[in-house]
C-alpha atoms as a PDB file:
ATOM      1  CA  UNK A   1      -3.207   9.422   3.153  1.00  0.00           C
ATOM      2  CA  UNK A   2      -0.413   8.359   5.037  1.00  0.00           C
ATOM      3  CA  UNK A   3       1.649   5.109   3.759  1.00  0.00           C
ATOM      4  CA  UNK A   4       4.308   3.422   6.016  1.00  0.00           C
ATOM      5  CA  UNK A   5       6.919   1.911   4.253  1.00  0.00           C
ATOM      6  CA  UNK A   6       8.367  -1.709   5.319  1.00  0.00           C
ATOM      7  CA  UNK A   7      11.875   0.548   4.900  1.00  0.00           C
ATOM      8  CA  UNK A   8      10.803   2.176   7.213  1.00  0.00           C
ATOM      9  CA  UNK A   9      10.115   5.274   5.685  1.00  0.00           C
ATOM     10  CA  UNK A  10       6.389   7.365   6.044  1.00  0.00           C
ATOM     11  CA  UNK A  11       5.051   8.940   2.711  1.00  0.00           C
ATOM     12  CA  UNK A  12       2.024  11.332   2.901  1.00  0.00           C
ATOM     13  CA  UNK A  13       0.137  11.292  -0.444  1.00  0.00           C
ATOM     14  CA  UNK A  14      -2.818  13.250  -1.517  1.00  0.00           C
ATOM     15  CA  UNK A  15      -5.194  10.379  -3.493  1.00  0.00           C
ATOM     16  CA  UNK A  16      -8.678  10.742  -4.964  1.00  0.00           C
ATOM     17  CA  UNK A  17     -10.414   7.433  -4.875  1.00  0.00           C
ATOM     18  CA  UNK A  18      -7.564   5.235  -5.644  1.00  0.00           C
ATOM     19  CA  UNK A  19      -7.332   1.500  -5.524  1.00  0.00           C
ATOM     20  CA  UNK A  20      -4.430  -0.297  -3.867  1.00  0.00           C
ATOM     21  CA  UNK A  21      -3.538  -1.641  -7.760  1.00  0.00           C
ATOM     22  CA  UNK A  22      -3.811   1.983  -8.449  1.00  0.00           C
ATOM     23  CA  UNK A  23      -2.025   3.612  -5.890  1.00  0.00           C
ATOM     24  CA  UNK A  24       1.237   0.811  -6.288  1.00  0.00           C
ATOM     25  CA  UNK A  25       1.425   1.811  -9.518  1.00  0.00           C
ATOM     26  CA  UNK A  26       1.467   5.167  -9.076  1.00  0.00           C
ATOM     27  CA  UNK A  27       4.337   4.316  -6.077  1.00  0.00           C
ATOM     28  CA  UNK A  28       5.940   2.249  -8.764  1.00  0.00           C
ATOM     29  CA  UNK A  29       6.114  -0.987  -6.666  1.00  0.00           C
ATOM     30  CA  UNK A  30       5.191  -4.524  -8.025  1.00  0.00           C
ATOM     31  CA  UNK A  31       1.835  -5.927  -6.767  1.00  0.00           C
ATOM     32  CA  UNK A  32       3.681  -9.813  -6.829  1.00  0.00           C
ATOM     33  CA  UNK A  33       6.414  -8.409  -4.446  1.00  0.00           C
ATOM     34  CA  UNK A  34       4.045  -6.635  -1.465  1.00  0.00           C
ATOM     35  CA  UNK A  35       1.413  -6.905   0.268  1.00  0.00           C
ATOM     36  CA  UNK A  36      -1.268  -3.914   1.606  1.00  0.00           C
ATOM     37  CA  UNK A  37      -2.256  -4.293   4.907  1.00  0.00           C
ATOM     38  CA  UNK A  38      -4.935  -1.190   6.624  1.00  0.00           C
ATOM     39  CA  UNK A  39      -6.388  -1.562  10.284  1.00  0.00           C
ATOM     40  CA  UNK A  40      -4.267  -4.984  10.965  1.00  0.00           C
ATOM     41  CA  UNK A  41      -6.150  -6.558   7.890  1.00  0.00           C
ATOM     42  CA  UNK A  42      -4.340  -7.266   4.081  1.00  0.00           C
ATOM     43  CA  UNK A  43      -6.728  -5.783   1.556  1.00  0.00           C
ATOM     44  CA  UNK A  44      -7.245  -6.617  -1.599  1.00  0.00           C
ATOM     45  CA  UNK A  45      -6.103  -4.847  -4.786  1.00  0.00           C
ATOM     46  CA  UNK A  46      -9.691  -3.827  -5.380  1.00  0.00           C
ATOM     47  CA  UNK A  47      -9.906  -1.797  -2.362  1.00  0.00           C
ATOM     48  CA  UNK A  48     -10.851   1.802  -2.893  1.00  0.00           C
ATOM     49  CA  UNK A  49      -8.818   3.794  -0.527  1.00  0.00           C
ATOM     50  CA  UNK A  50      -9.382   7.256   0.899  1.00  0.00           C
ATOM     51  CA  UNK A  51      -7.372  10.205   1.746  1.00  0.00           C
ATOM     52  CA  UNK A  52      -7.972   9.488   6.032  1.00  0.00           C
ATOM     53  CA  UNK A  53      -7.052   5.784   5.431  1.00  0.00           C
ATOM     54  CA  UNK A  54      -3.411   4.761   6.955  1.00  0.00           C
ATOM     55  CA  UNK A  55      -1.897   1.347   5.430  1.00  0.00           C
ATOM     56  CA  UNK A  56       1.306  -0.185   5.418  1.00  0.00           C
ATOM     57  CA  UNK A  57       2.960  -1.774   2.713  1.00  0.00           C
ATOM     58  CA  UNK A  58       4.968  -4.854   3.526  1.00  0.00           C
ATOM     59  CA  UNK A  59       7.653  -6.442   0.656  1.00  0.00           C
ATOM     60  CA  UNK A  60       7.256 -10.192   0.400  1.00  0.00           C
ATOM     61  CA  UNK A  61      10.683 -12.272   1.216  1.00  0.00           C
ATOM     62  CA  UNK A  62      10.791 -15.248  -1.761  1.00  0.00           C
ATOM     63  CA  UNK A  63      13.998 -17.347  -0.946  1.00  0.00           C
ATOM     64  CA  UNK A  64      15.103 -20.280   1.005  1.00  0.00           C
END
């Protein structure tokens, strides 16, 4: 699976099945602060992803 970064940075990661909860867990990256986004759409936490899926994870700005 390949996972672009909002840093910037492109991580390749062998997965099995995971879920995106699962997965930003593993990446050790708070579900509150990102969101998941595959194919131009956001996908929910739910979503089983597999190993020929690309996604992008975007951090959430809070702040005024």
């Amino acid at each position: 699976m390949k996972i672009n970064l909002s840093s910037g940075k492109t991580k390749e990661m062998d997965i099995d099945s995971l879920t995106v909860e699962n997965l930003l867990s593993e990446l050790q990256i708070s579900q509150s602060e990102v969101i998941v986004v595959m194919n131009g759409e956001v996908i929910p936490e739910d979503h089983v992803l597999r190993n020929e899926d690309e996604i992008r994870i975007i951090h959430v700005v809070f702040g005024g």
